[in-house]
C-alpha atoms as a PDB file:
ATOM      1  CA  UNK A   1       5.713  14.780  62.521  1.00  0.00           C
ATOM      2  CA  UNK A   2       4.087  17.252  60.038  1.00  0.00           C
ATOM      3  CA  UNK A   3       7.125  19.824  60.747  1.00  0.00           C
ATOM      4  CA  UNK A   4       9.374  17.051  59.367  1.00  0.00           C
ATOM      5  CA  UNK A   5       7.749  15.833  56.495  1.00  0.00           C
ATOM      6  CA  UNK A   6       6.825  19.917  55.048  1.00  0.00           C
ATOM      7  CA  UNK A   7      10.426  20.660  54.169  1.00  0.00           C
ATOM      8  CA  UNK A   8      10.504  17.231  52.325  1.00  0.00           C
ATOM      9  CA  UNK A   9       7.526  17.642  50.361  1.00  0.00           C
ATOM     10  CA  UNK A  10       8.954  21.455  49.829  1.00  0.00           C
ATOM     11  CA  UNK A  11      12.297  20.466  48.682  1.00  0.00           C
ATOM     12  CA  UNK A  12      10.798  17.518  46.381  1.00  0.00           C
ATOM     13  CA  UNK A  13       8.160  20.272  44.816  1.00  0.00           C
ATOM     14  CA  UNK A  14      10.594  22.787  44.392  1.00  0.00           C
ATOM     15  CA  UNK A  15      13.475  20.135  43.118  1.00  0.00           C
ATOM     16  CA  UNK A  16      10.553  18.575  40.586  1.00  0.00           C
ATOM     17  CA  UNK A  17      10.193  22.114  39.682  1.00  0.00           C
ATOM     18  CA  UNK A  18      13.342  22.772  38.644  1.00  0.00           C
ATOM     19  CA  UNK A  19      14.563  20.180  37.193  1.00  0.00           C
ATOM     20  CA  UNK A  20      11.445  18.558  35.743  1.00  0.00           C
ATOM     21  CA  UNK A  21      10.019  21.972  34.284  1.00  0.00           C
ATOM     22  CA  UNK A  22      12.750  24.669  34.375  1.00  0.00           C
ATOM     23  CA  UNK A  23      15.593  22.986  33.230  1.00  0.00           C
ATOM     24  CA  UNK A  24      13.742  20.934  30.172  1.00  0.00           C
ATOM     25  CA  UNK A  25      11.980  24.175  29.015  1.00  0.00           C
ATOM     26  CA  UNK A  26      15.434  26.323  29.404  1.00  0.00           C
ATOM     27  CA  UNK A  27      17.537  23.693  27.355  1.00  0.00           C
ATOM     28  CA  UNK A  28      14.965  23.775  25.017  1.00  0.00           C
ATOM     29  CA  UNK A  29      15.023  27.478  24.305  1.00  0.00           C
ATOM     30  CA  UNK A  30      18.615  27.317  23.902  1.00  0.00           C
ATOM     31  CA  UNK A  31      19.083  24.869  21.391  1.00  0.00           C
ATOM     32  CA  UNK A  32      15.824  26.316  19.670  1.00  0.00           C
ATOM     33  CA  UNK A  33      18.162  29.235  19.357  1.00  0.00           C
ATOM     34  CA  UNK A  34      21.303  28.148  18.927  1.00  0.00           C
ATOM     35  CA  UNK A  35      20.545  24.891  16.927  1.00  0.00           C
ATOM     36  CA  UNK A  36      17.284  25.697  15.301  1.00  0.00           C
ATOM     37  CA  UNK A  37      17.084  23.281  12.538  1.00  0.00           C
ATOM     38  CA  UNK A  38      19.026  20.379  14.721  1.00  0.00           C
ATOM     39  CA  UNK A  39      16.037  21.077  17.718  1.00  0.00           C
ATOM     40  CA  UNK A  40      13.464  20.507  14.910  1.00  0.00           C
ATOM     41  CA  UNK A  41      14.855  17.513  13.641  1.00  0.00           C
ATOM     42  CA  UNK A  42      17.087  17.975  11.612  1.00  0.00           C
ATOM     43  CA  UNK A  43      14.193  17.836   8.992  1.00  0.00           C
ATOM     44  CA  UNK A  44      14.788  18.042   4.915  1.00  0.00           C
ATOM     45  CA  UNK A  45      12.760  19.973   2.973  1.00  0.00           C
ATOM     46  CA  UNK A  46      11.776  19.940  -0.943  1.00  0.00           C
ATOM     47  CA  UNK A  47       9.713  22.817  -2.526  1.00  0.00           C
ATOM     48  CA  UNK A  48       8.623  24.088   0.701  1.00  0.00           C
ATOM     49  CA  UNK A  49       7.771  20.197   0.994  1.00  0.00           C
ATOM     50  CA  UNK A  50       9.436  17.828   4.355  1.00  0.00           C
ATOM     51  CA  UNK A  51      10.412  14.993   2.538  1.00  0.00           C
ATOM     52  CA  UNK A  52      12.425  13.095   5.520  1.00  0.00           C
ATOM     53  CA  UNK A  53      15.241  13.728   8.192  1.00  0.00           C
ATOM     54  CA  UNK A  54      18.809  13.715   8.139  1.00  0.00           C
ATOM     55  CA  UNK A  55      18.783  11.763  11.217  1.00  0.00           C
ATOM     56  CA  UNK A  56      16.589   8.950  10.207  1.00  0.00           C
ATOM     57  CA  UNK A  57      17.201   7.026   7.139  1.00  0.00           C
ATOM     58  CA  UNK A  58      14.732   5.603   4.359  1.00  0.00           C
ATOM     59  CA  UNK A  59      13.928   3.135   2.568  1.00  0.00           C
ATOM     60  CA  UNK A  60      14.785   3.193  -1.461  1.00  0.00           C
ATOM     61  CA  UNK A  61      14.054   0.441  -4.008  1.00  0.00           C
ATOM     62  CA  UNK A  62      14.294   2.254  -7.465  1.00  0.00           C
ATOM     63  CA  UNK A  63      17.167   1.459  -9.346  1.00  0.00           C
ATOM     64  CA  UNK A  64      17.943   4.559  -9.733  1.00  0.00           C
ATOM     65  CA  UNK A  65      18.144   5.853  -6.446  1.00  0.00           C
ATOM     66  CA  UNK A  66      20.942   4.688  -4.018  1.00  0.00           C
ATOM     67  CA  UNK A  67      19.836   2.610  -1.440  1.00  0.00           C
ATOM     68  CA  UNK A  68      20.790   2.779   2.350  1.00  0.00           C
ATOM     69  CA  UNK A  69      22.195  -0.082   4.781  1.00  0.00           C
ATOM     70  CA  UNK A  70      19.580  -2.633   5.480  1.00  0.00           C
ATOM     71  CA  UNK A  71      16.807  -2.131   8.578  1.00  0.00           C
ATOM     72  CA  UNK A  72      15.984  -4.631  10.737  1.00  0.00           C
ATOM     73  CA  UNK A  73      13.561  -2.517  12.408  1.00  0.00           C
ATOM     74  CA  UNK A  74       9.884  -4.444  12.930  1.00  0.00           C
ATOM     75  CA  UNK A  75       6.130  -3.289  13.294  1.00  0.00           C
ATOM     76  CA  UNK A  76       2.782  -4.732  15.043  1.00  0.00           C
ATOM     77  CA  UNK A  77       1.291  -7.068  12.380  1.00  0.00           C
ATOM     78  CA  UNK A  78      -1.926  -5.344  11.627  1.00  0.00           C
ATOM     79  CA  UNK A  79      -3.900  -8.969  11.376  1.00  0.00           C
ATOM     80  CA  UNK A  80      -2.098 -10.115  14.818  1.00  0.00           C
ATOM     81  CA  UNK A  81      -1.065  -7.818  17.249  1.00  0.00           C
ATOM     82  CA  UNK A  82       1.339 -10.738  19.201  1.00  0.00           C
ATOM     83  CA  UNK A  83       3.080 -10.932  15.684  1.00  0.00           C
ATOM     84  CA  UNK A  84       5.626  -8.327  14.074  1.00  0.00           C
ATOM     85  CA  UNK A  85       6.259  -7.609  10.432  1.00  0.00           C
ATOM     86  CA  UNK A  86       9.686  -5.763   8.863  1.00  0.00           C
ATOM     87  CA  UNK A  87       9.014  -1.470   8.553  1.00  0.00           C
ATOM     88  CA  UNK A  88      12.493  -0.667   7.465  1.00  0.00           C
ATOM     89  CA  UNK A  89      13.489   2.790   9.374  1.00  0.00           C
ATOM     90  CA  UNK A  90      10.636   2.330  11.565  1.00  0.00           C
ATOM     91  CA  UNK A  91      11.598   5.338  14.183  1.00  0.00           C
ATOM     92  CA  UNK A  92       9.177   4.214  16.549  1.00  0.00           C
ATOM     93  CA  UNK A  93      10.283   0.776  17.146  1.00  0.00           C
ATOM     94  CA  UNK A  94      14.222   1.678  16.420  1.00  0.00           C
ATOM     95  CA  UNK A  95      16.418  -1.712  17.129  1.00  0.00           C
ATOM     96  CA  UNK A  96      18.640  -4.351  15.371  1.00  0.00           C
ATOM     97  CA  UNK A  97      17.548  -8.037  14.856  1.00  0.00           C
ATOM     98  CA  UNK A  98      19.347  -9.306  17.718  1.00  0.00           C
ATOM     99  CA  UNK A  99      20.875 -12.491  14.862  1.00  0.00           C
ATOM    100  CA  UNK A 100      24.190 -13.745  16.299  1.00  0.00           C
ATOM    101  CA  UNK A 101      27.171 -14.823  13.663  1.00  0.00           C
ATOM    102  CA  UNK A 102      25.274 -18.395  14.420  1.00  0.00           C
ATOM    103  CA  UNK A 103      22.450 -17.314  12.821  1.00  0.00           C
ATOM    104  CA  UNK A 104      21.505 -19.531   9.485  1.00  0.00           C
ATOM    105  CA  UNK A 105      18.507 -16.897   9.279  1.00  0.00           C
ATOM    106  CA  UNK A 106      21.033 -13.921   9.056  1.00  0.00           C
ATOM    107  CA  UNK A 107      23.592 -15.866   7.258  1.00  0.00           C
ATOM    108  CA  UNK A 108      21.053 -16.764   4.766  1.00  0.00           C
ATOM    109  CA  UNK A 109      19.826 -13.458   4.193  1.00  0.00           C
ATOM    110  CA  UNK A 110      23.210 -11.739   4.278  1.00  0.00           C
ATOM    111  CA  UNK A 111      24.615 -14.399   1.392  1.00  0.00           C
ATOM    112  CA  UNK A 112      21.222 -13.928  -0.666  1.00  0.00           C
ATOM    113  CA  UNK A 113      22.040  -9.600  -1.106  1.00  0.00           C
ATOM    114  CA  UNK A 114      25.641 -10.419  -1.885  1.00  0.00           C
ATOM    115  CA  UNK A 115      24.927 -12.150  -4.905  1.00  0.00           C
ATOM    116  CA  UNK A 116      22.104  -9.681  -5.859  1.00  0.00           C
ATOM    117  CA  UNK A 117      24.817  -6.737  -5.285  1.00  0.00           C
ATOM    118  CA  UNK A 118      27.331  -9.223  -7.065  1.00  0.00           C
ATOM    119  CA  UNK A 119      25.296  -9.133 -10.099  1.00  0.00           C
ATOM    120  CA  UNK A 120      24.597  -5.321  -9.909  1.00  0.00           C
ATOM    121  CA  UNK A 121      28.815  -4.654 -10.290  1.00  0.00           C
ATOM    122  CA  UNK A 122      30.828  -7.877 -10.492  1.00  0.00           C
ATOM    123  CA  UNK A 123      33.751  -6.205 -10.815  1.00  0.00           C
ATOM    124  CA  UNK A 124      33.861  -5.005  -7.218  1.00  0.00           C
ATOM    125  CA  UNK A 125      33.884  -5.997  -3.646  1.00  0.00           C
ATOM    126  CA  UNK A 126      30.623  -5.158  -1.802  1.00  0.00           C
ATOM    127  CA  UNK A 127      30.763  -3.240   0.810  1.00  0.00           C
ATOM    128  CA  UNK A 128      29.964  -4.899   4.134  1.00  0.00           C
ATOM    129  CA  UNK A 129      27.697  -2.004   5.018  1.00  0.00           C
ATOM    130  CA  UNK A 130      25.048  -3.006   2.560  1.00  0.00           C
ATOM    131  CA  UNK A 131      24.589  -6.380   3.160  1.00  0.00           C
ATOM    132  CA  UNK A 132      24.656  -5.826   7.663  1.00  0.00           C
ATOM    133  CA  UNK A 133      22.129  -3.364   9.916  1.00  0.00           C
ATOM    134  CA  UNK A 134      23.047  -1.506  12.321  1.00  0.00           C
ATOM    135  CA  UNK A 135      21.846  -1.680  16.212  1.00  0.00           C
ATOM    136  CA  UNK A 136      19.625   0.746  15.966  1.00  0.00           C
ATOM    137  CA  UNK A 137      18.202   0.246  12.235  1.00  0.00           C
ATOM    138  CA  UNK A 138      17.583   3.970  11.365  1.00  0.00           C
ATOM    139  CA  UNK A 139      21.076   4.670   9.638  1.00  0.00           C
ATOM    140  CA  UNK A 140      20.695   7.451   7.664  1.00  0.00           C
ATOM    141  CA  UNK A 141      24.427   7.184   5.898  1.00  0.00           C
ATOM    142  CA  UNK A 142      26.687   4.874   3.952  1.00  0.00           C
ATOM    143  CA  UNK A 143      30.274   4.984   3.633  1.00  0.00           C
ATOM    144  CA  UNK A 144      31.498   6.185   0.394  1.00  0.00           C
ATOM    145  CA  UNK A 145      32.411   2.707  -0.628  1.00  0.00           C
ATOM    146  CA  UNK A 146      28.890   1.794  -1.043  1.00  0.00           C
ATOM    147  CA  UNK A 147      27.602   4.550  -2.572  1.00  0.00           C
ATOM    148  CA  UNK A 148      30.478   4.141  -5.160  1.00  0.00           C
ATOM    149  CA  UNK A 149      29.668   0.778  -5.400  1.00  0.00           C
ATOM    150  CA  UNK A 150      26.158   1.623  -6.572  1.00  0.00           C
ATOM    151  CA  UNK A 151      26.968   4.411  -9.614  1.00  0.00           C
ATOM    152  CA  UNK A 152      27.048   1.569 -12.556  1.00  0.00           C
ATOM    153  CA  UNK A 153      23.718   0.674 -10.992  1.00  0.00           C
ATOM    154  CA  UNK A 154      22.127   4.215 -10.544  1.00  0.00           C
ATOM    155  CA  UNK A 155      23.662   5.854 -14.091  1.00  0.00           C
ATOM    156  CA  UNK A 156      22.481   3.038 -16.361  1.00  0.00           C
ATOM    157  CA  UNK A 157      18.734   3.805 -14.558  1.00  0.00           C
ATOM    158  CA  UNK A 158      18.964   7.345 -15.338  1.00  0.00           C
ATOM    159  CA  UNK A 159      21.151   7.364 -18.341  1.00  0.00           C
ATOM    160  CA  UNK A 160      23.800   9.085 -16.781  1.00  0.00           C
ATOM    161  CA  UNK A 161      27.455   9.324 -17.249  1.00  0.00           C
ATOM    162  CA  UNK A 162      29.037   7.349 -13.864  1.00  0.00           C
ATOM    163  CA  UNK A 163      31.672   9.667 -13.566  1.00  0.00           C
ATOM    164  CA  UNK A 164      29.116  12.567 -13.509  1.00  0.00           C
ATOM    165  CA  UNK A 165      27.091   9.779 -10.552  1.00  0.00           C
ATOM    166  CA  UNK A 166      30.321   9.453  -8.318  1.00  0.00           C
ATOM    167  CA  UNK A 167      31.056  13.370  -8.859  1.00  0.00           C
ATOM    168  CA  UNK A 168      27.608  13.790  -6.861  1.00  0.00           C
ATOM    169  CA  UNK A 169      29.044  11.344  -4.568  1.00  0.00           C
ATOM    170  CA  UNK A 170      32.214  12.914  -3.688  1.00  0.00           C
ATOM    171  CA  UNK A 171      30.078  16.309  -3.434  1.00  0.00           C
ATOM    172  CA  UNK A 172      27.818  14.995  -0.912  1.00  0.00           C
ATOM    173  CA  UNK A 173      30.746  12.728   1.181  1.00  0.00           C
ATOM    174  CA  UNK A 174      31.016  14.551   4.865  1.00  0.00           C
ATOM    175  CA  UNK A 175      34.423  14.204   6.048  1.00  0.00           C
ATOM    176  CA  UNK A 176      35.435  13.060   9.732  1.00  0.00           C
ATOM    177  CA  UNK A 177      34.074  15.535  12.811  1.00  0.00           C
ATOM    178  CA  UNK A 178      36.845  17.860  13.268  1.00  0.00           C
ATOM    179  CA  UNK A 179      39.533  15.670  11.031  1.00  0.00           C
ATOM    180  CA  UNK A 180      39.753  12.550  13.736  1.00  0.00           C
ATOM    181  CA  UNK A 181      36.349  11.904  14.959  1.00  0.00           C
ATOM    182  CA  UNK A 182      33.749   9.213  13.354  1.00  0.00           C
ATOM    183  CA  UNK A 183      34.201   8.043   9.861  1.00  0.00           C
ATOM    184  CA  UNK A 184      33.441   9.864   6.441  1.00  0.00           C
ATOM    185  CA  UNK A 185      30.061   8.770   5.209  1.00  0.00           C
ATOM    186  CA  UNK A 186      26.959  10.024   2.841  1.00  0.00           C
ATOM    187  CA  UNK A 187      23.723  11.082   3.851  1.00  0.00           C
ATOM    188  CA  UNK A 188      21.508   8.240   1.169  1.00  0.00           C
ATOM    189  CA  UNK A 189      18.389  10.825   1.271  1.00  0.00           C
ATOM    190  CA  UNK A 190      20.634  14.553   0.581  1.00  0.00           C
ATOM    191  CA  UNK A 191      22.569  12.614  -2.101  1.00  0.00           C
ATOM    192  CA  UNK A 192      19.202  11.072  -3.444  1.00  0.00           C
ATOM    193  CA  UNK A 193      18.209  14.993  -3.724  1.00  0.00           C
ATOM    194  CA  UNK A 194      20.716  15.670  -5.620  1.00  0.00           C
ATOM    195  CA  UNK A 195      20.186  13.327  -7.936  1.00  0.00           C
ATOM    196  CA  UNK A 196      16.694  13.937  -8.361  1.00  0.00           C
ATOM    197  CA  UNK A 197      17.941  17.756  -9.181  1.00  0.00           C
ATOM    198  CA  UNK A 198      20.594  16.615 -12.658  1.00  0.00           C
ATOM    199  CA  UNK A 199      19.334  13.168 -13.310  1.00  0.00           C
ATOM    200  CA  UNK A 200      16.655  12.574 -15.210  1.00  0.00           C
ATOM    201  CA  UNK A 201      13.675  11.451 -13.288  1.00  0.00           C
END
Protein backbone atom coordinates (compact mmCIF):
# COMPACT_ATOMS: atom_id res chain seq x y z
CA UNK A 1 0.00 0.00 0.00
CA UNK A 2 2.65 2.58 1.10
CA UNK A 3 4.81 1.63 -2.18
CA UNK A 4 1.77 2.86 -4.15
CA UNK A 5 0.76 5.85 -2.60
CA UNK A 6 4.92 7.34 -2.32
CA UNK A 7 5.19 7.94 -6.04
CA UNK A 8 1.78 9.80 -5.81
CA UNK A 9 2.56 11.97 -3.07
CA UNK A 10 6.16 12.38 -5.01
CA UNK A 11 4.74 13.28 -8.27
CA UNK A 12 2.00 15.70 -6.59
CA UNK A 13 5.07 17.44 -4.45
CA UNK A 14 7.24 17.67 -7.21
CA UNK A 15 4.24 18.74 -9.81
CA UNK A 16 3.06 21.49 -6.91
CA UNK A 17 6.61 22.40 -7.08
CA UNK A 18 6.86 23.20 -10.35
CA UNK A 19 4.12 24.57 -11.34
CA UNK A 20 2.91 26.25 -8.15
CA UNK A 21 6.47 27.79 -7.29
CA UNK A 22 8.80 27.48 -10.33
CA UNK A 23 6.76 28.42 -13.01
CA UNK A 24 4.95 31.62 -11.15
CA UNK A 25 8.39 32.89 -9.91
CA UNK A 26 10.07 32.23 -13.57
CA UNK A 27 7.19 34.13 -15.46
CA UNK A 28 7.59 36.66 -13.10
CA UNK A 29 11.25 37.34 -13.69
CA UNK A 30 10.63 37.48 -17.25
CA UNK A 31 8.13 39.96 -17.59
CA UNK A 32 9.98 41.91 -14.68
CA UNK A 33 12.57 42.03 -17.39
CA UNK A 34 11.09 42.23 -20.39
CA UNK A 35 7.95 44.30 -19.37
CA UNK A 36 9.16 46.16 -16.37
CA UNK A 37 6.78 48.95 -16.07
CA UNK A 38 3.66 46.64 -17.45
CA UNK A 39 4.75 43.87 -14.36
CA UNK A 40 4.51 46.87 -11.95
CA UNK A 41 1.35 48.05 -13.04
CA UNK A 42 1.52 49.90 -15.46
CA UNK A 43 1.74 52.73 -12.77
CA UNK A 44 1.85 56.75 -13.69
CA UNK A 45 4.02 58.83 -12.08
CA UNK A 46 4.10 62.80 -11.39
CA UNK A 47 7.21 64.52 -9.84
CA UNK A 48 8.63 61.38 -8.69
CA UNK A 49 4.88 61.17 -7.32
CA UNK A 50 2.33 57.71 -8.41
CA UNK A 51 -0.61 59.46 -9.15
CA UNK A 52 -2.74 56.35 -10.67
CA UNK A 53 -2.47 53.47 -13.34
CA UNK A 54 -2.94 53.26 -16.87
CA UNK A 55 -4.86 50.21 -16.36
CA UNK A 56 -7.37 51.39 -13.91
CA UNK A 57 -9.37 54.42 -14.50
CA UNK A 58 -10.48 57.38 -12.08
CA UNK A 59 -12.83 59.24 -11.10
CA UNK A 60 -12.89 63.20 -12.25
CA UNK A 61 -15.54 65.81 -11.37
CA UNK A 62 -13.78 69.23 -12.10
CA UNK A 63 -14.95 70.89 -14.98
CA UNK A 64 -11.98 71.20 -16.17
CA UNK A 65 -10.71 67.90 -16.29
CA UNK A 66 -12.21 65.28 -18.73
CA UNK A 67 -14.12 62.80 -17.17
CA UNK A 68 -14.06 58.95 -17.86
CA UNK A 69 -17.07 56.44 -18.70
CA UNK A 70 -19.26 55.95 -15.73
CA UNK A 71 -18.40 53.07 -12.82
CA UNK A 72 -20.76 50.99 -11.52
CA UNK A 73 -18.35 49.49 -9.27
CA UNK A 74 -19.78 49.26 -5.35
CA UNK A 75 -18.15 49.17 -1.76
CA UNK A 76 -19.15 47.68 1.87
CA UNK A 77 -21.28 50.46 3.44
CA UNK A 78 -19.16 51.44 6.34
CA UNK A 79 -22.50 51.86 8.74
CA UNK A 80 -23.86 48.30 7.37
CA UNK A 81 -21.70 45.78 6.23
CA UNK A 82 -24.90 43.68 4.37
CA UNK A 83 -25.33 47.06 2.42
CA UNK A 84 -23.08 48.46 -0.56
CA UNK A 85 -22.47 52.04 -1.55
CA UNK A 86 -21.08 53.33 -5.29
CA UNK A 87 -16.74 53.67 -5.20
CA UNK A 88 -16.39 54.49 -8.83
CA UNK A 89 -13.09 52.49 -10.11
CA UNK A 90 -13.17 50.52 -7.07
CA UNK A 91 -10.30 47.82 -8.21
CA UNK A 92 -11.09 45.65 -5.50
CA UNK A 93 -14.64 44.99 -6.10
CA UNK A 94 -14.26 45.42 -10.17
CA UNK A 95 -17.90 44.57 -11.85
CA UNK A 96 -20.81 46.17 -13.84
CA UNK A 97 -24.33 46.79 -12.32
CA UNK A 98 -25.81 43.81 -13.73
CA UNK A 99 -29.17 46.56 -15.04
CA UNK A 100 -30.84 44.89 -18.05
CA UNK A 101 -32.30 47.30 -21.06
CA UNK A 102 -35.59 46.71 -18.67
CA UNK A 103 -34.16 48.51 -16.13
CA UNK A 104 -36.25 51.92 -15.16
CA UNK A 105 -33.26 52.33 -12.55
CA UNK A 106 -30.63 52.35 -15.45
CA UNK A 107 -32.90 53.96 -17.86
CA UNK A 108 -33.47 56.64 -15.42
CA UNK A 109 -30.03 57.28 -14.68
CA UNK A 110 -28.77 56.94 -18.24
CA UNK A 111 -31.60 59.72 -19.50
CA UNK A 112 -30.70 62.03 -16.36
CA UNK A 113 -26.51 62.38 -17.76
CA UNK A 114 -27.79 62.89 -21.27
CA UNK A 115 -29.43 65.97 -20.57
CA UNK A 116 -26.62 67.11 -18.16
CA UNK A 117 -24.05 66.32 -21.18
CA UNK A 118 -26.84 67.92 -23.48
CA UNK A 119 -26.50 71.10 -21.71
CA UNK A 120 -22.63 70.94 -21.49
CA UNK A 121 -22.51 71.00 -25.78
CA UNK A 122 -25.97 71.07 -27.37
CA UNK A 123 -24.69 71.17 -30.50
CA UNK A 124 -23.50 67.57 -30.49
CA UNK A 125 -24.47 64.01 -30.12
CA UNK A 126 -23.22 62.41 -26.87
CA UNK A 127 -21.32 59.78 -27.06
CA UNK A 128 -22.85 56.53 -25.81
CA UNK A 129 -19.69 55.81 -23.87
CA UNK A 130 -20.35 58.46 -21.31
CA UNK A 131 -23.63 57.92 -20.37
CA UNK A 132 -23.08 53.42 -20.18
CA UNK A 133 -20.30 51.34 -17.82
CA UNK A 134 -18.57 48.87 -18.79
CA UNK A 135 -18.57 45.08 -17.29
CA UNK A 136 -15.88 45.47 -15.43
CA UNK A 137 -16.21 49.30 -14.23
CA UNK A 138 -12.44 50.19 -14.16
CA UNK A 139 -12.20 51.65 -17.84
CA UNK A 140 -9.40 53.63 -17.97
CA UNK A 141 -10.15 55.12 -21.75
CA UNK A 142 -12.74 56.90 -23.84
CA UNK A 143 -13.09 56.95 -27.42
CA UNK A 144 -12.07 60.08 -29.03
CA UNK A 145 -15.64 61.06 -29.56
CA UNK A 146 -16.10 61.74 -25.99
CA UNK A 147 -13.20 63.34 -25.19
CA UNK A 148 -13.99 65.71 -28.17
CA UNK A 149 -17.22 66.03 -26.96
CA UNK A 150 -15.93 67.46 -23.68
CA UNK A 151 -13.28 70.41 -25.07
CA UNK A 152 -16.12 73.36 -25.00
CA UNK A 153 -16.58 72.05 -21.48
CA UNK A 154 -12.86 71.70 -20.32
CA UNK A 155 -11.44 75.11 -22.32
CA UNK A 156 -14.09 77.48 -20.96
CA UNK A 157 -12.84 75.96 -17.22
CA UNK A 158 -9.37 76.70 -17.96
CA UNK A 159 -9.64 79.53 -20.35
CA UNK A 160 -8.27 77.77 -23.07
CA UNK A 161 -8.50 77.96 -26.75
CA UNK A 162 -10.65 74.48 -27.81
CA UNK A 163 -8.69 73.97 -30.69
CA UNK A 164 -5.49 74.09 -28.53
CA UNK A 165 -7.98 71.31 -25.95
CA UNK A 166 -8.71 68.84 -28.94
CA UNK A 167 -4.92 69.30 -30.21
CA UNK A 168 -4.06 67.56 -26.70
CA UNK A 169 -6.66 65.18 -27.64
CA UNK A 170 -5.51 64.06 -30.91
CA UNK A 171 -1.86 63.95 -29.21
CA UNK A 172 -2.87 61.61 -26.62
CA UNK A 173 -5.48 59.32 -29.07
CA UNK A 174 -3.70 55.61 -29.29
CA UNK A 175 -4.48 54.18 -32.53
CA UNK A 176 -5.73 50.44 -33.11
CA UNK A 177 -3.09 47.45 -31.85
CA UNK A 178 -1.13 46.78 -34.86
CA UNK A 179 -3.66 48.82 -37.40
CA UNK A 180 -6.77 46.13 -37.01
CA UNK A 181 -6.97 45.16 -33.47
CA UNK A 182 -9.31 46.98 -30.68
CA UNK A 183 -10.54 50.43 -31.23
CA UNK A 184 -8.65 53.89 -30.97
CA UNK A 185 -9.31 55.37 -27.58
CA UNK A 186 -7.67 57.96 -24.85
CA UNK A 187 -6.20 57.19 -21.71
CA UNK A 188 -8.74 60.04 -19.36
CA UNK A 189 -5.78 60.16 -16.60
CA UNK A 190 -2.37 60.66 -19.35
CA UNK A 191 -4.56 63.20 -21.21
CA UNK A 192 -5.66 64.80 -17.78
CA UNK A 193 -1.64 65.13 -17.33
CA UNK A 194 -1.30 66.83 -20.04
CA UNK A 195 -3.56 69.19 -19.38
CA UNK A 196 -2.51 69.87 -16.04
CA UNK A 197 1.11 70.57 -17.83
CA UNK A 198 -0.37 73.85 -20.56
CA UNK A 199 -3.63 74.61 -18.92
CA UNK A 200 -3.88 76.71 -16.34
CA UNK A 201 -4.61 75.02 -13.10
Amino acid sequence: MLREIRPAILVLVVLTAITGLAYPLAMTAIAGAIFPKQAQGSLIEKHGKVVGSALIGQEFKEAKYFHGRPSATVAPDPNDSSKTVPAPYNAANSGGSNLGPTSKALNDRIKEDVEKLKAENPSSPVPVDLVTTSASGLDPDISPEAALFQVPRVAKARNMQEDQVRQLVTQNTQGRLAGVIGEPRVNVLALNLALDTVGTK
